[in-house]
C-alpha atoms as a PDB file:
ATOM      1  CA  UNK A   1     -81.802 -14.366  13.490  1.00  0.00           C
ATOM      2  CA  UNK A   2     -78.496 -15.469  11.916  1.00  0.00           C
ATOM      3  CA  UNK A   3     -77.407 -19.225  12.277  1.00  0.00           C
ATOM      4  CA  UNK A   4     -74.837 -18.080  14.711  1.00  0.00           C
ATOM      5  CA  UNK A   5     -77.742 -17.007  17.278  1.00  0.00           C
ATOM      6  CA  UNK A   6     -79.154 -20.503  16.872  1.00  0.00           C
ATOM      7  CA  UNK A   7     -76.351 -21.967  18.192  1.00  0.00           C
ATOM      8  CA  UNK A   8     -75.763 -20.185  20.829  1.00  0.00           C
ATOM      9  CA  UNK A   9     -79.693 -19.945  21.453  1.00  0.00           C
ATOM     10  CA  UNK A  10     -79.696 -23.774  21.248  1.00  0.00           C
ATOM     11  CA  UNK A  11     -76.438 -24.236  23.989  1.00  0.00           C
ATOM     12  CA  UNK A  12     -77.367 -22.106  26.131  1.00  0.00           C
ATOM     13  CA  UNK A  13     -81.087 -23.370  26.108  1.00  0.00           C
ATOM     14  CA  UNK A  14     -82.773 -20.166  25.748  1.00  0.00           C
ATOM     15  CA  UNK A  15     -85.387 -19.765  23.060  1.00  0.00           C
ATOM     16  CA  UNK A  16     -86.530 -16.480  20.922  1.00  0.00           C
ATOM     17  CA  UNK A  17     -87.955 -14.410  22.686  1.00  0.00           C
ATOM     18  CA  UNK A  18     -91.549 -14.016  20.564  1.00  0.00           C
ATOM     19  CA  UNK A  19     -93.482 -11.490  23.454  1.00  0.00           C
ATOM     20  CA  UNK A  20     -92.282  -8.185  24.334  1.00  0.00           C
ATOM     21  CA  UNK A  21     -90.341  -7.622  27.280  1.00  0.00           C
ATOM     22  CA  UNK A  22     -92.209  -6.129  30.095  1.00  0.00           C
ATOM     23  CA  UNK A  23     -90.448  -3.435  32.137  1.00  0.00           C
ATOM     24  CA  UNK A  24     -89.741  -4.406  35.201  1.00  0.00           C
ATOM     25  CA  UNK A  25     -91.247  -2.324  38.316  1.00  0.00           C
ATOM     26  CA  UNK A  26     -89.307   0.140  40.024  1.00  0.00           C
ATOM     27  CA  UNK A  27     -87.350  -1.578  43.095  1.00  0.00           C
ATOM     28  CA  UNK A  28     -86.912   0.515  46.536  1.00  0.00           C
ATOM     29  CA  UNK A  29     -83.857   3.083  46.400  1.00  0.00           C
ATOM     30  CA  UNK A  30     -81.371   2.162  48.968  1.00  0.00           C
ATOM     31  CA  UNK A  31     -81.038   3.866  51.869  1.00  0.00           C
ATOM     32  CA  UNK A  32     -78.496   7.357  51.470  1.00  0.00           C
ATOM     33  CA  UNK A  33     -74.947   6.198  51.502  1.00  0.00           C
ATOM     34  CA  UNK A  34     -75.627   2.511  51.172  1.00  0.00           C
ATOM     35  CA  UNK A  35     -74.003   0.573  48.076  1.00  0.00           C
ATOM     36  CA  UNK A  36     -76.300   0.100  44.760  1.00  0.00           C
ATOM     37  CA  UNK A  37     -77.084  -3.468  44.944  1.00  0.00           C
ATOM     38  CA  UNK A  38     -74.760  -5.861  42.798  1.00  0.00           C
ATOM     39  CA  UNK A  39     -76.371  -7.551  39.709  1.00  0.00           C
ATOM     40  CA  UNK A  40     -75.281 -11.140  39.910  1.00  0.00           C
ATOM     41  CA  UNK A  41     -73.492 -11.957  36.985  1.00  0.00           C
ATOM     42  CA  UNK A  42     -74.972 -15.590  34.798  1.00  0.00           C
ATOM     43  CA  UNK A  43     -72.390 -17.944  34.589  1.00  0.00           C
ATOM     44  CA  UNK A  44     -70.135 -18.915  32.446  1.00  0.00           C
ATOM     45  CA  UNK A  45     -71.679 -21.859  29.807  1.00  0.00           C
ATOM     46  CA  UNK A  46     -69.895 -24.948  29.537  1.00  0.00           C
ATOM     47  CA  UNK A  47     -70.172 -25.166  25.822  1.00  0.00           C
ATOM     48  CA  UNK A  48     -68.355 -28.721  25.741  1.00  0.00           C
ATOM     49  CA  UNK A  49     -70.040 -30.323  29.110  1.00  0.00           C
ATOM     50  CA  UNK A  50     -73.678 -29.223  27.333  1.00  0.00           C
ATOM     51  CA  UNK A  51     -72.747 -30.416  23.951  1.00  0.00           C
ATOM     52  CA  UNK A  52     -71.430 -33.930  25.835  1.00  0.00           C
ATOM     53  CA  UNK A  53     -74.309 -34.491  27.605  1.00  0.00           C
ATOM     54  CA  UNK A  54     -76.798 -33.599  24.156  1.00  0.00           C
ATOM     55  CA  UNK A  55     -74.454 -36.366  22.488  1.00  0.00           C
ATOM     56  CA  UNK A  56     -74.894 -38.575  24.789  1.00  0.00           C
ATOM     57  CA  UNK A  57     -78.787 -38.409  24.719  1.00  0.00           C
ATOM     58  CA  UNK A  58     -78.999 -38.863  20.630  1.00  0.00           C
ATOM     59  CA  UNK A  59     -76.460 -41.877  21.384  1.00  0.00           C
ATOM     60  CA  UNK A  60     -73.161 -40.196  19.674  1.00  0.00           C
ATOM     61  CA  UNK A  61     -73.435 -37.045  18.353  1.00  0.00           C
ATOM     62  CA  UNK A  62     -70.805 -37.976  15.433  1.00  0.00           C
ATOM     63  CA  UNK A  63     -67.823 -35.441  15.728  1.00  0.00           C
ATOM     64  CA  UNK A  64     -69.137 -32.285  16.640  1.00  0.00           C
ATOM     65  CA  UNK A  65     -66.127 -31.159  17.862  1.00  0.00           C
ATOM     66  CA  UNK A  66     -64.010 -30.843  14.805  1.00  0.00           C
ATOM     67  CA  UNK A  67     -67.096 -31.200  12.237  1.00  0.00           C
ATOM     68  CA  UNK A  68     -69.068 -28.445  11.814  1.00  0.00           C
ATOM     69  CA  UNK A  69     -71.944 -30.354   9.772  1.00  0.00           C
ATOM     70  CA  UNK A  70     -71.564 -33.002  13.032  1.00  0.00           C
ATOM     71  CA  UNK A  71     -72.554 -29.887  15.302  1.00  0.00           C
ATOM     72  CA  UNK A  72     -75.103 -28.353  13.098  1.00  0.00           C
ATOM     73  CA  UNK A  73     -76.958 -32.082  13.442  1.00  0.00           C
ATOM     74  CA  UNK A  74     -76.088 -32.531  17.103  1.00  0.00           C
ATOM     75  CA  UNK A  75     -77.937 -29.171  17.332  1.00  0.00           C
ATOM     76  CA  UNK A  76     -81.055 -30.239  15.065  1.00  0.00           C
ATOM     77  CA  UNK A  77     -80.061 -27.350  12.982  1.00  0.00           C
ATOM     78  CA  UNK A  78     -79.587 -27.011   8.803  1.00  0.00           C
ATOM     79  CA  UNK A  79     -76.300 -28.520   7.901  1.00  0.00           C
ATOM     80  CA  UNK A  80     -76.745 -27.970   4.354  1.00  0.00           C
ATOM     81  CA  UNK A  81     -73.900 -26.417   2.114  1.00  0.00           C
ATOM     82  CA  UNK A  82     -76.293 -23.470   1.883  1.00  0.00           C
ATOM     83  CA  UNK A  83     -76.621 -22.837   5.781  1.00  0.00           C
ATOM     84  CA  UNK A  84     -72.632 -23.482   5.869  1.00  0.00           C
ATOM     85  CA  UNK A  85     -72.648 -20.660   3.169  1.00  0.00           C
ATOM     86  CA  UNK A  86     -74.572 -18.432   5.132  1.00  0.00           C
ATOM     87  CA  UNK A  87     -72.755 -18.671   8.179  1.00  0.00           C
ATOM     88  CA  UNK A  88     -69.162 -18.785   6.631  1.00  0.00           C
ATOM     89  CA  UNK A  89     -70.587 -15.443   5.482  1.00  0.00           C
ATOM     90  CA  UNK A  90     -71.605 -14.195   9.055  1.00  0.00           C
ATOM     91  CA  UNK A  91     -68.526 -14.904  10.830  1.00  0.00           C
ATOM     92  CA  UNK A  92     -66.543 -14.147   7.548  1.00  0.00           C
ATOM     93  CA  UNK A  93     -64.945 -17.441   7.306  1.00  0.00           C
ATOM     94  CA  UNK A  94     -63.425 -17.479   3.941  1.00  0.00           C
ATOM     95  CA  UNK A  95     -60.740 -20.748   3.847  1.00  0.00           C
ATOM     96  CA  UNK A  96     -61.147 -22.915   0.588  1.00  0.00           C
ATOM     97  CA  UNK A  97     -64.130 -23.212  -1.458  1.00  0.00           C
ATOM     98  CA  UNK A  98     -67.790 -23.401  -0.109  1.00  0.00           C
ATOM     99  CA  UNK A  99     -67.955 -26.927   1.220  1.00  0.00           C
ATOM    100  CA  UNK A 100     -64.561 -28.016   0.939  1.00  0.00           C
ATOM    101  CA  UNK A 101     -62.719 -29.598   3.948  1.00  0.00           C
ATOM    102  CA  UNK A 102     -60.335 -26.734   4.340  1.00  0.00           C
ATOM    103  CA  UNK A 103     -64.132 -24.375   4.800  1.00  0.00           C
ATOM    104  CA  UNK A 104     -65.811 -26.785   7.252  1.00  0.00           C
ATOM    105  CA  UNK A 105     -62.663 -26.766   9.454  1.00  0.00           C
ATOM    106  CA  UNK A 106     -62.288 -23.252   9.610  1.00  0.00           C
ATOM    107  CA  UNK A 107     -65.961 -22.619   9.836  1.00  0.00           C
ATOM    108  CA  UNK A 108     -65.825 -25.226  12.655  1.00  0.00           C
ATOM    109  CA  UNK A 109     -62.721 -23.392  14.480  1.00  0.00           C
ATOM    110  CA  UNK A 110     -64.759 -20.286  13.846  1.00  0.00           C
ATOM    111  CA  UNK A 111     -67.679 -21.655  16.059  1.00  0.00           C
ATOM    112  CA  UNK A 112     -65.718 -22.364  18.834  1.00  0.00           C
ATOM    113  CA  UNK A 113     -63.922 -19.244  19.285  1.00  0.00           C
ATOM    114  CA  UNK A 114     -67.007 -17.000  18.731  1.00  0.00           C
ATOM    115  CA  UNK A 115     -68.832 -18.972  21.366  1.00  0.00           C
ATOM    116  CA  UNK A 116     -65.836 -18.119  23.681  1.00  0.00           C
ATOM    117  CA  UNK A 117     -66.292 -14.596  22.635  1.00  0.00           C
ATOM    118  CA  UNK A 118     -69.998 -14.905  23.592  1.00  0.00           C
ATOM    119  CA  UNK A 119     -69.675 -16.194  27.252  1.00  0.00           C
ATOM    120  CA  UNK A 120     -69.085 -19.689  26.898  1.00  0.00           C
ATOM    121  CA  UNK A 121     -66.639 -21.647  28.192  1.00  0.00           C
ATOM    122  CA  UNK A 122     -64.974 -23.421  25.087  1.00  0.00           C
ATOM    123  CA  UNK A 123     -61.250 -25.366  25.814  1.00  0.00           C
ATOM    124  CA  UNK A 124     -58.369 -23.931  23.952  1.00  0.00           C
ATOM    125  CA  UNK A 125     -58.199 -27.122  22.166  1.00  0.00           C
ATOM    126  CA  UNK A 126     -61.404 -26.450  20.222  1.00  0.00           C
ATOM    127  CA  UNK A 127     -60.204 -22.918  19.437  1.00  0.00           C
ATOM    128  CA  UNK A 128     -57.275 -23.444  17.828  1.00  0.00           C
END
């Protein structure tokens, strides 16, 4: 799992999956000429509103929303230069050298828009 899955994994609160999945049984055919069933659609995530409310729990949460070594922590995940590395490789973030300002901002920026990609609701602010 790339570090990019355990942020989104870690907003949107779900955890890996470690069983299989189990099929699920057959449901009843609708009746001939009736509409398929809709699937309802999940929600949108409020990335900021869930990042808020983790901040205020650990009393702060630094600046996670321009820091991406703030986020990493808010998120109890590896803010070292190497995990910044790794994911500057995975979303192919390649501003400045490894660890310099210019990086972590773009790295940052990157975050935010590929969590807007993903489903979540992220304010233009953050994207930009």
């Amino acid at each position: 799992m790339g570090i990019f899955s355990s942020i989104w994994n870690k907003i949107t609160g779900h955890k890996p999956k470690t069983a299989p999945q189990q099929t699920p049984a057959p449901s009843a055919q609708p009746a001939p000429g009736a509409a398929p069933a809709a699937t309802p659609a999940l929600p949108p995530v409020d990335v900021e509103a869930v990042l808020s409310d983790l901040a205020a729990s650990k009393g702060g949460g630094g600046n996670w929303r321009t820091s991406i070594v703030d986020l990493l922590k808010l998120l109890d995940l590896d803010s070292s230069l190497a995990a910044r590395k790794e994911l500057a490789e995975e979303l192919n973030v390649h501003a400045g050298e490894h660890g310099s300002a210019e990086q972590n901002i773009a790295l940052s920026k990157a975050v935010w828009q590929k969590l807007a990609e993903n489903g979540g609701q992220v304010p233009a602010s953050l994207r930009d």
